[in-house]
PDB file of N, CA and C in Angstrom:
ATOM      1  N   UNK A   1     -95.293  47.507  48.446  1.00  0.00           N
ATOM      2  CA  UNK A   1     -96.276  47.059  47.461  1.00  0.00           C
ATOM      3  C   UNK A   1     -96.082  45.567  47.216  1.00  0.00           C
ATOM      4  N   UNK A   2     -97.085  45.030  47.056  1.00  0.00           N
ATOM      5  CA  UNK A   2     -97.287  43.311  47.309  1.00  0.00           C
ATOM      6  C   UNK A   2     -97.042  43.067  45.678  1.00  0.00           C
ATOM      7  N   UNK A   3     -96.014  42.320  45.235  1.00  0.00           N
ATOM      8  CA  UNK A   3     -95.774  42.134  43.921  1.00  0.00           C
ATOM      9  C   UNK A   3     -96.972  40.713  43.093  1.00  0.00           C
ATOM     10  N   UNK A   4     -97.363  41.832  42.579  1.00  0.00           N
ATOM     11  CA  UNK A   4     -98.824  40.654  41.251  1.00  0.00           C
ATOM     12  C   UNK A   4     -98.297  39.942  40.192  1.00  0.00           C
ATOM     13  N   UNK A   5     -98.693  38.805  40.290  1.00  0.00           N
ATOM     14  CA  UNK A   5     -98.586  37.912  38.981  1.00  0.00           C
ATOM     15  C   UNK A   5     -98.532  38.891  37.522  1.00  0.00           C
ATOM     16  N   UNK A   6     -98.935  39.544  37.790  1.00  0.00           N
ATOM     17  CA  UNK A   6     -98.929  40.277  36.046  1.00  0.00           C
ATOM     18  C   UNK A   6     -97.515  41.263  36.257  1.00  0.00           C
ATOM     19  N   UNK A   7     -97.042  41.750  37.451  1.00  0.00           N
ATOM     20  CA  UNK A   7     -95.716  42.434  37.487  1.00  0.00           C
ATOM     21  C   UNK A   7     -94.966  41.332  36.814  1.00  0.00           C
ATOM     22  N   UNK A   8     -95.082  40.044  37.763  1.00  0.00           N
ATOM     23  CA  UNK A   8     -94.000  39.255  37.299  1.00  0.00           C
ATOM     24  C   UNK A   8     -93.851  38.942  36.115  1.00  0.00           C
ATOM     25  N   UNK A   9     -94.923  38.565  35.399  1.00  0.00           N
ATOM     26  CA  UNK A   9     -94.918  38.548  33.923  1.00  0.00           C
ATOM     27  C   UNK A   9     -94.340  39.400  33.314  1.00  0.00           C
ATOM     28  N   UNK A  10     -94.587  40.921  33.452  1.00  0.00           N
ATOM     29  CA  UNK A  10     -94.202  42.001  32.680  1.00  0.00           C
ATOM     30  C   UNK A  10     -92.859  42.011  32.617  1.00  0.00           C
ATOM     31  N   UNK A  11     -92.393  41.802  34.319  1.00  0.00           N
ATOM     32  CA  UNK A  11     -90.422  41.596  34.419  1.00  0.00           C
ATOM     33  C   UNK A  11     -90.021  40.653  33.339  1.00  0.00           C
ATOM     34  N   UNK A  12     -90.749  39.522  33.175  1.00  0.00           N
ATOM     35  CA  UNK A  12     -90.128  38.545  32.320  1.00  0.00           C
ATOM     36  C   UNK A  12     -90.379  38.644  31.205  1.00  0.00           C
ATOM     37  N   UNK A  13     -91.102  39.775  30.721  1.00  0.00           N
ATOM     38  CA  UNK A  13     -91.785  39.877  29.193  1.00  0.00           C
ATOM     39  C   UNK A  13     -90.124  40.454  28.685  1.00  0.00           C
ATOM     40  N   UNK A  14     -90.271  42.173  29.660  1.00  0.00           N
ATOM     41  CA  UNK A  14     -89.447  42.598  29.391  1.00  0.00           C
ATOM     42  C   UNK A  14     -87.050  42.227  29.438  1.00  0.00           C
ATOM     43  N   UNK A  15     -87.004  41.346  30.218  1.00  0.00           N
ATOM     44  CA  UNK A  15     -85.996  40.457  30.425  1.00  0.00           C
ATOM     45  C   UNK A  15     -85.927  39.700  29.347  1.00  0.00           C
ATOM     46  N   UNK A  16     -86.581  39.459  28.626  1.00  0.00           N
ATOM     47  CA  UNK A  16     -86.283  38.388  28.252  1.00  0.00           C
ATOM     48  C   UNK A  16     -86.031  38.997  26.632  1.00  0.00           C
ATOM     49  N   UNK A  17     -86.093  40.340  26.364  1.00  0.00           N
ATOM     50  CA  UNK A  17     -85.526  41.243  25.408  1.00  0.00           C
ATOM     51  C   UNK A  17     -84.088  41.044  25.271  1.00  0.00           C
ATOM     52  N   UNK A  18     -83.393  41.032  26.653  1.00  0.00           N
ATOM     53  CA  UNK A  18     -82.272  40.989  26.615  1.00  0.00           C
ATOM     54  C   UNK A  18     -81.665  39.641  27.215  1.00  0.00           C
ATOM     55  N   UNK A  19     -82.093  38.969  27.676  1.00  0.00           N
ATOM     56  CA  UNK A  19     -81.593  37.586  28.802  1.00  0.00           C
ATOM     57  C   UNK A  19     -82.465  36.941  27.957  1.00  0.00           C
ATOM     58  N   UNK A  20     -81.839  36.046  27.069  1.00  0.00           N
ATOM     59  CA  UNK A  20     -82.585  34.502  26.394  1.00  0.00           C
ATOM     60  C   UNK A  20     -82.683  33.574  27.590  1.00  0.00           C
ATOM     61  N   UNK A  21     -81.935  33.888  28.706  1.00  0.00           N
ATOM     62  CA  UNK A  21     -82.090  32.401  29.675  1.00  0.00           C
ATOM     63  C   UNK A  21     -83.035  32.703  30.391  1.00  0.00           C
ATOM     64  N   UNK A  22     -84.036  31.655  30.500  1.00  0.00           N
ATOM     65  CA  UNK A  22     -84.741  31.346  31.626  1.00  0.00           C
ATOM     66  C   UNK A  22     -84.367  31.327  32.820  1.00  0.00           C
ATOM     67  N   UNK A  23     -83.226  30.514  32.794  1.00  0.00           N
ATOM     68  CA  UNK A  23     -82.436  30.481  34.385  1.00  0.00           C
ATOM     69  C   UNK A  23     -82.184  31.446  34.653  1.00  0.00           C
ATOM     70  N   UNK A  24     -81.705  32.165  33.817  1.00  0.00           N
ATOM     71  CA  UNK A  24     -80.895  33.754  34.424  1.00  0.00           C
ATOM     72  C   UNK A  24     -82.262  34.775  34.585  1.00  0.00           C
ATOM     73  N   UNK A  25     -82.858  34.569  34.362  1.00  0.00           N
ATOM     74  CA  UNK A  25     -84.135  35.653  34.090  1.00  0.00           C
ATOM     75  C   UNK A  25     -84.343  35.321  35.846  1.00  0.00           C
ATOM     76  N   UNK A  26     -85.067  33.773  36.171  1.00  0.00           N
ATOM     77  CA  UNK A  26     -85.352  33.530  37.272  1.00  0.00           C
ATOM     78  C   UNK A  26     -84.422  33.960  38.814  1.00  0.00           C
ATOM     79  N   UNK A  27     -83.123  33.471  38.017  1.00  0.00           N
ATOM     80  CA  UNK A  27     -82.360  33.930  39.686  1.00  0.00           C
ATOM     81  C   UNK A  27     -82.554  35.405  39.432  1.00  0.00           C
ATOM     82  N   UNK A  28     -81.999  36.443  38.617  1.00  0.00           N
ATOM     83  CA  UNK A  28     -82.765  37.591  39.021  1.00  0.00           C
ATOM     84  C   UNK A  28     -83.532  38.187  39.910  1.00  0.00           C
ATOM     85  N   UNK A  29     -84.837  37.182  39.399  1.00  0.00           N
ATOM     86  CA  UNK A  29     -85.984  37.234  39.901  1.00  0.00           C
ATOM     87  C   UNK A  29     -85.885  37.213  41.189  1.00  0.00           C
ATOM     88  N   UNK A  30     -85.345  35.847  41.824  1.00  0.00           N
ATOM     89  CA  UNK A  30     -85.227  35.189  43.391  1.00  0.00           C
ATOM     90  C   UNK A  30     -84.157  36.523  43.983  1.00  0.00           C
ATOM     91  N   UNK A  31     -83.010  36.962  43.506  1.00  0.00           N
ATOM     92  CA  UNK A  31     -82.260  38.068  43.922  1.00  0.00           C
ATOM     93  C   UNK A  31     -83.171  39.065  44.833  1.00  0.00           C
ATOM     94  N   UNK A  32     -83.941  39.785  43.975  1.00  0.00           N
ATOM     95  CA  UNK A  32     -84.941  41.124  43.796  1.00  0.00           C
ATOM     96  C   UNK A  32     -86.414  40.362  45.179  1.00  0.00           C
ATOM     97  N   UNK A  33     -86.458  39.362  44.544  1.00  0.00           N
ATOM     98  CA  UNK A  33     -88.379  38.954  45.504  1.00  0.00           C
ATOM     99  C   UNK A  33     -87.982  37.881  46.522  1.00  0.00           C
ATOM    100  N   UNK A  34     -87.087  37.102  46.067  1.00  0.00           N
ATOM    101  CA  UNK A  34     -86.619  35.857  47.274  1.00  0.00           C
ATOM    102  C   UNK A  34     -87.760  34.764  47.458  1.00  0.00           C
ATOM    103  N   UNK A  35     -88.585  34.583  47.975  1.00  0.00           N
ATOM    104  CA  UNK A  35     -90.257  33.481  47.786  1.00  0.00           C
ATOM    105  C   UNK A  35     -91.173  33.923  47.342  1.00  0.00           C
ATOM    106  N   UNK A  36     -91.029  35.067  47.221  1.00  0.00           N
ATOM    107  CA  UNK A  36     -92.295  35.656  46.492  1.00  0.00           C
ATOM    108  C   UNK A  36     -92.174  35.162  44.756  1.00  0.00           C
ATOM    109  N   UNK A  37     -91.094  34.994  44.220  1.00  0.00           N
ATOM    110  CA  UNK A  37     -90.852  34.674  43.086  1.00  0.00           C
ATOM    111  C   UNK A  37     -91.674  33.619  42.537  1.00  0.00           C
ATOM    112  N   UNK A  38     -92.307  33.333  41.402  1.00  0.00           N
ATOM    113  CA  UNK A  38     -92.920  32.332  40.886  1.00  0.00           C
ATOM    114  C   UNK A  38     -91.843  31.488  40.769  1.00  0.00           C
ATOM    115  N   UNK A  39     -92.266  30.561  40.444  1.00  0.00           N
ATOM    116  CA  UNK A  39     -91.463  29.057  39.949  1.00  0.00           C
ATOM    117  C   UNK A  39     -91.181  28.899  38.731  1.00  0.00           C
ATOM    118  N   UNK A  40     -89.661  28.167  38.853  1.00  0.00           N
ATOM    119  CA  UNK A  40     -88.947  28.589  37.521  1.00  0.00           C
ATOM    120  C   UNK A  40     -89.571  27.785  36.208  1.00  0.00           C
ATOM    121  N   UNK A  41     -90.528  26.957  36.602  1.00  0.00           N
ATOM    122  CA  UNK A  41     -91.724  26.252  35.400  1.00  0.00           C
ATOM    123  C   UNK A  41     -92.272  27.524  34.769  1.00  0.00           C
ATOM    124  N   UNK A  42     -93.056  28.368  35.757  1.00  0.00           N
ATOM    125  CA  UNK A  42     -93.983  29.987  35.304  1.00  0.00           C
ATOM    126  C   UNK A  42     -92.905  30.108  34.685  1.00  0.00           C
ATOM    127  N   UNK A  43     -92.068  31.051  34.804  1.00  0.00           N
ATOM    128  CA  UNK A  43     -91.099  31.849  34.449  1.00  0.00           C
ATOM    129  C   UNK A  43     -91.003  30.901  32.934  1.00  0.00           C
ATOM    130  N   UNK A  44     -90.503  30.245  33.024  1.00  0.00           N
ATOM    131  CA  UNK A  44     -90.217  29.074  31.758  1.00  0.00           C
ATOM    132  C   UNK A  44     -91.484  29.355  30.759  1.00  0.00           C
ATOM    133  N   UNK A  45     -92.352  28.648  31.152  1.00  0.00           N
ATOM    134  CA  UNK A  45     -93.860  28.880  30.428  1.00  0.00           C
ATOM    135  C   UNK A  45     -94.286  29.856  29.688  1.00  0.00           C
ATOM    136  N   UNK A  46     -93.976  31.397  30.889  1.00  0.00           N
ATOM    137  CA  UNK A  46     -94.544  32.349  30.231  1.00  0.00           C
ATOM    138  C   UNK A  46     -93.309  32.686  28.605  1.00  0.00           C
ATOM    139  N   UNK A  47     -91.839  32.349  29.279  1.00  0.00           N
ATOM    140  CA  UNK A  47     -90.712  33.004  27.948  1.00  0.00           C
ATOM    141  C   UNK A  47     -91.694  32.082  26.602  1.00  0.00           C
ATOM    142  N   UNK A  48     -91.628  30.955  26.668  1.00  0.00           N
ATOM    143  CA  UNK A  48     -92.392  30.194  25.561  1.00  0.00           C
ATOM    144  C   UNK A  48     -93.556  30.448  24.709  1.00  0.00           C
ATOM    145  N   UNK A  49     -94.702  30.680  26.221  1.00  0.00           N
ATOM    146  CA  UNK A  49     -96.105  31.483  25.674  1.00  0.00           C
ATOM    147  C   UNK A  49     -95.842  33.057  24.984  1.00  0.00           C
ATOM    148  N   UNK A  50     -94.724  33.735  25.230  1.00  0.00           N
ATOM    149  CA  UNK A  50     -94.090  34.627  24.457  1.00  0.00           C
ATOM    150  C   UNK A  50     -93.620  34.887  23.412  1.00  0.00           C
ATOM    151  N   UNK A  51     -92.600  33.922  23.601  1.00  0.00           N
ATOM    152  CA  UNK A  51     -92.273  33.506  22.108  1.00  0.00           C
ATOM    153  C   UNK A  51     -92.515  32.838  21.187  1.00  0.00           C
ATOM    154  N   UNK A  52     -94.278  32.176  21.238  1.00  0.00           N
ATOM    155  CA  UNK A  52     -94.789  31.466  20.536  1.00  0.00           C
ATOM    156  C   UNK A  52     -95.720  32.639  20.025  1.00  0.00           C
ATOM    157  N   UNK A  53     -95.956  33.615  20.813  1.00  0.00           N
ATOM    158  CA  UNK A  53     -97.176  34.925  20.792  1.00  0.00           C
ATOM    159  C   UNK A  53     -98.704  33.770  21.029  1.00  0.00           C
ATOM    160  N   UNK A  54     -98.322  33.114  21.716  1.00  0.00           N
ATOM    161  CA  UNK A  54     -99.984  32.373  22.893  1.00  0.00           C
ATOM    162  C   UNK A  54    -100.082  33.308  23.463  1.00  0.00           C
ATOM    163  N   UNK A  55     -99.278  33.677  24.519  1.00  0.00           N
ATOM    164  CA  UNK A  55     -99.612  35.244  25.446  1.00  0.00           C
ATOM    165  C   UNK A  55     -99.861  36.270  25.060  1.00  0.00           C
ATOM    166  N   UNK A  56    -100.801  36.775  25.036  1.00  0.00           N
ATOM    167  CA  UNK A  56    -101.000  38.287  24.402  1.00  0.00           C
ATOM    168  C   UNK A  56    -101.131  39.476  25.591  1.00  0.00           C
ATOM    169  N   UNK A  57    -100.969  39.084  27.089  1.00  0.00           N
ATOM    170  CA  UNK A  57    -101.116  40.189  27.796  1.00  0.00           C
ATOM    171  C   UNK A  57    -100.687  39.711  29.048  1.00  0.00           C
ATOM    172  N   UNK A  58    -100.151  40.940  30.209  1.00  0.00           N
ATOM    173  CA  UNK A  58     -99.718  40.005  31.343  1.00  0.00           C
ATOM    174  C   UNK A  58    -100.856  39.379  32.009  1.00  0.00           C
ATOM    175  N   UNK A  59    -101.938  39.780  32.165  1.00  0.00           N
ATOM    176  CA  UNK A  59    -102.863  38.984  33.293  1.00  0.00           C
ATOM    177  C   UNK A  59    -102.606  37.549  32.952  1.00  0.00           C
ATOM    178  N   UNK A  60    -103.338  36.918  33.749  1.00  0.00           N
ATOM    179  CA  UNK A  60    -103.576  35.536  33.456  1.00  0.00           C
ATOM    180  C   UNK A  60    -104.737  35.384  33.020  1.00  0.00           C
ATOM    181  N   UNK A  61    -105.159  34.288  32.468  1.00  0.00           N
ATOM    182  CA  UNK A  61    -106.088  34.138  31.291  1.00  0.00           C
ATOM    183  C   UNK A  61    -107.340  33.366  32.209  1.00  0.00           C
ATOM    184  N   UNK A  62    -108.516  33.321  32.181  1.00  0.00           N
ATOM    185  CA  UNK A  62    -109.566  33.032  32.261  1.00  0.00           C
ATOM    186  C   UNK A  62    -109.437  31.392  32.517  1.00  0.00           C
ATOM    187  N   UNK A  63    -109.497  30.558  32.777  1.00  0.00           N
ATOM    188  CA  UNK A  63    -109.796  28.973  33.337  1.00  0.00           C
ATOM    189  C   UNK A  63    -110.762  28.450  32.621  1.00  0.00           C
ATOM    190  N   UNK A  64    -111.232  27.432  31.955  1.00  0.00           N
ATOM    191  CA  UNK A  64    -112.139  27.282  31.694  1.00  0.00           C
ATOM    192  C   UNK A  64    -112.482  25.849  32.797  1.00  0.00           C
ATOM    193  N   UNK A  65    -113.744  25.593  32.910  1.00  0.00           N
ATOM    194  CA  UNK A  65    -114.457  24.016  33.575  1.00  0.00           C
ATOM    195  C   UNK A  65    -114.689  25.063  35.143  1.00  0.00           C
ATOM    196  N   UNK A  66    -114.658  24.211  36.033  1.00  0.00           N
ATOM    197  CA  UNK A  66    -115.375  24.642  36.937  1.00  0.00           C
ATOM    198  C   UNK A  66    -113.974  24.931  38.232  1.00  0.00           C
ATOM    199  N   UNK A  67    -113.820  25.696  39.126  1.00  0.00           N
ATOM    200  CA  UNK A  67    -113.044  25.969  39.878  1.00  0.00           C
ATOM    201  C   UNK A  67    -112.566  24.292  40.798  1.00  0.00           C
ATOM    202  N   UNK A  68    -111.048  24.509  40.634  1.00  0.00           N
ATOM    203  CA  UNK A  68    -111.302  23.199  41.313  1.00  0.00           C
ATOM    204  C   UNK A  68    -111.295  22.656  42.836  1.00  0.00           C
ATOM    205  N   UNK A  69    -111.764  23.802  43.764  1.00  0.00           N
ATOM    206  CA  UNK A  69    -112.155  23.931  44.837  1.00  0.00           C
ATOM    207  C   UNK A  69    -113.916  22.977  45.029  1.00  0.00           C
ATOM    208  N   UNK A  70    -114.433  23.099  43.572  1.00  0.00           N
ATOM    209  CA  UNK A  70    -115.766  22.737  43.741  1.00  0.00           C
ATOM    210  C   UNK A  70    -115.490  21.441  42.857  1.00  0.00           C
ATOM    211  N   UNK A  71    -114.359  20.787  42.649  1.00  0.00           N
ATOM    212  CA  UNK A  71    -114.165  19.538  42.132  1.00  0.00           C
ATOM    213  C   UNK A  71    -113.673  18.828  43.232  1.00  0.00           C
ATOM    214  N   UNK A  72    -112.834  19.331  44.242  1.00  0.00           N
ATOM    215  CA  UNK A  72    -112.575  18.634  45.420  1.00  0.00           C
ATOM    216  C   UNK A  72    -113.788  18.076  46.177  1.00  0.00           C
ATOM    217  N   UNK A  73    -114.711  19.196  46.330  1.00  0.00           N
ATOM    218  CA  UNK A  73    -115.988  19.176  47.256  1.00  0.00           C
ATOM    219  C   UNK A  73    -116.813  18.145  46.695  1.00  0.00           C
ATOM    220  N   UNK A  74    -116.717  17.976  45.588  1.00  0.00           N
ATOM    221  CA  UNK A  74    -118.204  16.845  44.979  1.00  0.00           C
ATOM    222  C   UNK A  74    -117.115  15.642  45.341  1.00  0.00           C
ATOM    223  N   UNK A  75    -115.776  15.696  44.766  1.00  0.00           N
ATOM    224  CA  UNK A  75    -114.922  14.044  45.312  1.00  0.00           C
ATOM    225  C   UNK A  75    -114.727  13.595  46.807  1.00  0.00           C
ATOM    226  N   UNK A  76    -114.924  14.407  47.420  1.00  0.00           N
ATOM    227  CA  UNK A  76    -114.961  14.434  49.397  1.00  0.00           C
ATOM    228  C   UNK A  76    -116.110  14.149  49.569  1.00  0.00           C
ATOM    229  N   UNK A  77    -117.514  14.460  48.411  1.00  0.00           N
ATOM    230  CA  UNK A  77    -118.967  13.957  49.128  1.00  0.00           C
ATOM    231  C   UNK A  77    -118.871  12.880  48.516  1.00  0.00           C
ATOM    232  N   UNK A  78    -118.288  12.383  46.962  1.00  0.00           N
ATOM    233  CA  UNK A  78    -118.091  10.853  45.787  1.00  0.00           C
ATOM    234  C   UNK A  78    -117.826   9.712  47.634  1.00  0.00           C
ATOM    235  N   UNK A  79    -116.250  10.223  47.828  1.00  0.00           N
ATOM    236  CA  UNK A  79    -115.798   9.371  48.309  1.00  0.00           C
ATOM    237  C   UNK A  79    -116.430   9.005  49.962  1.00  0.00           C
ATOM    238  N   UNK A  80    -116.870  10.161  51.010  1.00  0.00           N
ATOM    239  CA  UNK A  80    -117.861   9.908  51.936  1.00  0.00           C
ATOM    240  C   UNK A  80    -119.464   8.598  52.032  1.00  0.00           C
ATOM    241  N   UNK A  81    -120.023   9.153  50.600  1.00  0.00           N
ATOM    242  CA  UNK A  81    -120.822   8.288  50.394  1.00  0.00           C
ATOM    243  C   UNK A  81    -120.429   6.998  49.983  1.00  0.00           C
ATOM    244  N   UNK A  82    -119.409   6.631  49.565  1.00  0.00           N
ATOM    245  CA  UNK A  82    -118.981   5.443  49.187  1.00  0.00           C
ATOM    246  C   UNK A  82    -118.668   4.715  50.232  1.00  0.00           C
ATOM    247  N   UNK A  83    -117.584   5.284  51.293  1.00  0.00           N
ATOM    248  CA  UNK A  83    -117.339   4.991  52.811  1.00  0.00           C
ATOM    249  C   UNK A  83    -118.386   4.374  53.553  1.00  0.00           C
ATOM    250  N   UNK A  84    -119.536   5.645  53.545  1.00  0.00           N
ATOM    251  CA  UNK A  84    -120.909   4.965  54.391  1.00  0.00           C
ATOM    252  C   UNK A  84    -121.339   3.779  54.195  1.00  0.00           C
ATOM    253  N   UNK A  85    -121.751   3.334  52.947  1.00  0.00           N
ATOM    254  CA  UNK A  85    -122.012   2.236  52.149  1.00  0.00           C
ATOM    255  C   UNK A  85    -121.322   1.114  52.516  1.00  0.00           C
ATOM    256  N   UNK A  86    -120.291   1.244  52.108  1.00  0.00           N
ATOM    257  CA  UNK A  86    -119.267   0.109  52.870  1.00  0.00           C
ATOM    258  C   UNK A  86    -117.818   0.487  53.538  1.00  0.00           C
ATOM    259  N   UNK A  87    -118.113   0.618  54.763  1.00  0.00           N
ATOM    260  CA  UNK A  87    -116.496   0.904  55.206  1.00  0.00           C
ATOM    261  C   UNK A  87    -115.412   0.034  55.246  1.00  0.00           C
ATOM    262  N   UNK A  88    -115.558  -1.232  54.229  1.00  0.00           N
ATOM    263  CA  UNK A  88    -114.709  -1.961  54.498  1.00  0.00           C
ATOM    264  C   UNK A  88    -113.766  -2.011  53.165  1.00  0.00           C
ATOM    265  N   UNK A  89    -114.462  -1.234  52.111  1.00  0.00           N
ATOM    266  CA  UNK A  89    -113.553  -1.061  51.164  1.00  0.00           C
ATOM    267  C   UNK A  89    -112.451  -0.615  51.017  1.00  0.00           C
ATOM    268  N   UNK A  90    -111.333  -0.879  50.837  1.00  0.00           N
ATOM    269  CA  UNK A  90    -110.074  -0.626  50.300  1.00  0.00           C
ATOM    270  C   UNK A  90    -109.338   0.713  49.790  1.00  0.00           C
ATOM    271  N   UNK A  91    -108.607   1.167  49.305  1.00  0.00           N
ATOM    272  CA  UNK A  91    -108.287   2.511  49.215  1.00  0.00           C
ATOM    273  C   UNK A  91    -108.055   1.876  47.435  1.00  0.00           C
ATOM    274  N   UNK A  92    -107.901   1.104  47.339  1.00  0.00           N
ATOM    275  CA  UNK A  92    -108.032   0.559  45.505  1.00  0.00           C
ATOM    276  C   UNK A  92    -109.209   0.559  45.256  1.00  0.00           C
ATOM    277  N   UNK A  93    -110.323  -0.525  46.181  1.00  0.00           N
ATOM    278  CA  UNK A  93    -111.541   0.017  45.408  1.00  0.00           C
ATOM    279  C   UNK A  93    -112.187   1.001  45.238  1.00  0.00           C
ATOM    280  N   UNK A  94    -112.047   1.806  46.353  1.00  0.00           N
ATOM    281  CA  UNK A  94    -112.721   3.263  46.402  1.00  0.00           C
ATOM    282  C   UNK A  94    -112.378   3.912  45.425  1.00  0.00           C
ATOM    283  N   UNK A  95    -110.911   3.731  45.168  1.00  0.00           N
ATOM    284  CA  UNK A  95    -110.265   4.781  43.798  1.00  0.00           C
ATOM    285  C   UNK A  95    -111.096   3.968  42.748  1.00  0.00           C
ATOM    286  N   UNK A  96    -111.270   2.936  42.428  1.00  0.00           N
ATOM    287  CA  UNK A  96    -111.844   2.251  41.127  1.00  0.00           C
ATOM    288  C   UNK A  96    -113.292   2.584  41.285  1.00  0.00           C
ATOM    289  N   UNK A  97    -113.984   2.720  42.283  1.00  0.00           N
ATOM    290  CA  UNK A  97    -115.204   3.036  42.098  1.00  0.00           C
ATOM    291  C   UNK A  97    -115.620   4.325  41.984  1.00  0.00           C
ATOM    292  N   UNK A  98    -114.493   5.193  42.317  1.00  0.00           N
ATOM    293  CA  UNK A  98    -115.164   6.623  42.139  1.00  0.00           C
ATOM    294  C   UNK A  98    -114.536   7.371  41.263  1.00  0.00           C
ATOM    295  N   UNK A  99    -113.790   6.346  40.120  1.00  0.00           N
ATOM    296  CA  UNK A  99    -112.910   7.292  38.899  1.00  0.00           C
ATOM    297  C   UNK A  99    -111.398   8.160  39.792  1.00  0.00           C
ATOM    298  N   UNK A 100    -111.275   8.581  41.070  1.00  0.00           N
ATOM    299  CA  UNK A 100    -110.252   8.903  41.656  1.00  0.00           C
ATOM    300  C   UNK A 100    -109.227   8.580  41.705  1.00  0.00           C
ATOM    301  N   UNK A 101    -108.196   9.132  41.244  1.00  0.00           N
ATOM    302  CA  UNK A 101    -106.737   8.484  40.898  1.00  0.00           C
ATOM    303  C   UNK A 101    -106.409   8.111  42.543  1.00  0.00           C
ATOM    304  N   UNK A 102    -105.691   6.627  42.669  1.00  0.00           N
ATOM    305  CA  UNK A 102    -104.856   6.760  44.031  1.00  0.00           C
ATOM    306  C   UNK A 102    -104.281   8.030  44.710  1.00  0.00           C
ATOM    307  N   UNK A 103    -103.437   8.336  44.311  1.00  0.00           N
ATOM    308  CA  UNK A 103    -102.839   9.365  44.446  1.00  0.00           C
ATOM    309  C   UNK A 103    -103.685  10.842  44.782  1.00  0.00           C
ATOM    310  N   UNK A 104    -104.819  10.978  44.247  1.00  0.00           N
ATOM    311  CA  UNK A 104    -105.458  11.845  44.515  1.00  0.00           C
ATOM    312  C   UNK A 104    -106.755  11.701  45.678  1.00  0.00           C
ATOM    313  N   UNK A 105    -106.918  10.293  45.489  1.00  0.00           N
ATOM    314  CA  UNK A 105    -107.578  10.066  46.867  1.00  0.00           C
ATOM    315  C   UNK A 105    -107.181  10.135  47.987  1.00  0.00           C
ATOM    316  N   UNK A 106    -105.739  10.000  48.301  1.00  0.00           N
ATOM    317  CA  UNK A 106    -104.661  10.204  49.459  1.00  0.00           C
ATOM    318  C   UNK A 106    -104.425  11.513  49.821  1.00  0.00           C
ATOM    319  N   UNK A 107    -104.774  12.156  48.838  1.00  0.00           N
ATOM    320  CA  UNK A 107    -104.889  14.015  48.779  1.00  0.00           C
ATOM    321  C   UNK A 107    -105.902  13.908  49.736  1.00  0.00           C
ATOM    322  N   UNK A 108    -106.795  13.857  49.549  1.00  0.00           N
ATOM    323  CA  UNK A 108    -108.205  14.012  49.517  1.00  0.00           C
ATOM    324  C   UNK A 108    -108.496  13.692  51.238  1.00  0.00           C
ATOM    325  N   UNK A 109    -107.687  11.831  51.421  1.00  0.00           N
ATOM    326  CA  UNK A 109    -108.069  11.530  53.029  1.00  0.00           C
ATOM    327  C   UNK A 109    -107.197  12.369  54.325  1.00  0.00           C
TER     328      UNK A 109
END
C-alpha cells in the first residue's frame, strides 16, 4: 500500500502524543518509509499546525489562487513574448520587465 499524505499526518498527529520531538518523530518516520517520508519542515509544520489547533483534519487543505502549473504557463508565454520583441535583452531586464524574480526566471529558462 502506497503511503498518503494524510497517513503521514495521522502518524504524526498521533506521535506526537507521546514524542514532543520533531526530530525524533521524523527519524522514525525515515526508519519505517526511508524517501517516501515527507520532509522534516512537513513533519515540523504539521506538530505546530497541531498544536496551535490550525489543523483540524489529516487531509490537506484546499489552495487558494490559481494552480501554479498555470502560473508557470502565463510566465513562459510573459517571458517568450518579451524575447520575440527584443532578443537582445538581458536576463535583468527581462526579470524587470516582466515582474519575474531572477531567480525564478532561471527556473523558468
Amino acid at each position: 500500500m502506497e503511503p498518503t499524505s494524510e497517513m503521514f499526518c495521522f502518524y504524526v498527529f498521533t506521535e506526537m502524543k507521546h514524542v514532543k520531538s520533531a526530530k525524533i518523530i521524523f527519524e522514525h518516520m525515515l526508519l519505517v518509509w526511508d524517501k517516501e517520508t515527507p520532509s522534516y519542515d512537513t513533519v515540523w509544520r504539521w506538530i505546530l499546525n497541531f498544536q496551535s489547533e490550525k489543523r483540524e483534519s489529516f487531509s490537506d487543505e484546499p489552495q487558494s489562487g490559481w494552480p501554479s502549473t498555470v502560473r508557470i504557463q502565463e510566465s513562459v508565454a510573459m517571458i517568450k513574448e518579451l524575447m520575440e520583441e527584443d532578443y537582445h535583452l538581458s536576463v535583468q531586464e527581462l526579470s524587470r520587465q516582466s515582474g519575474i524574480s531572477i531567480g525564478s526566471f532561471h527556473s523558468i529558462l
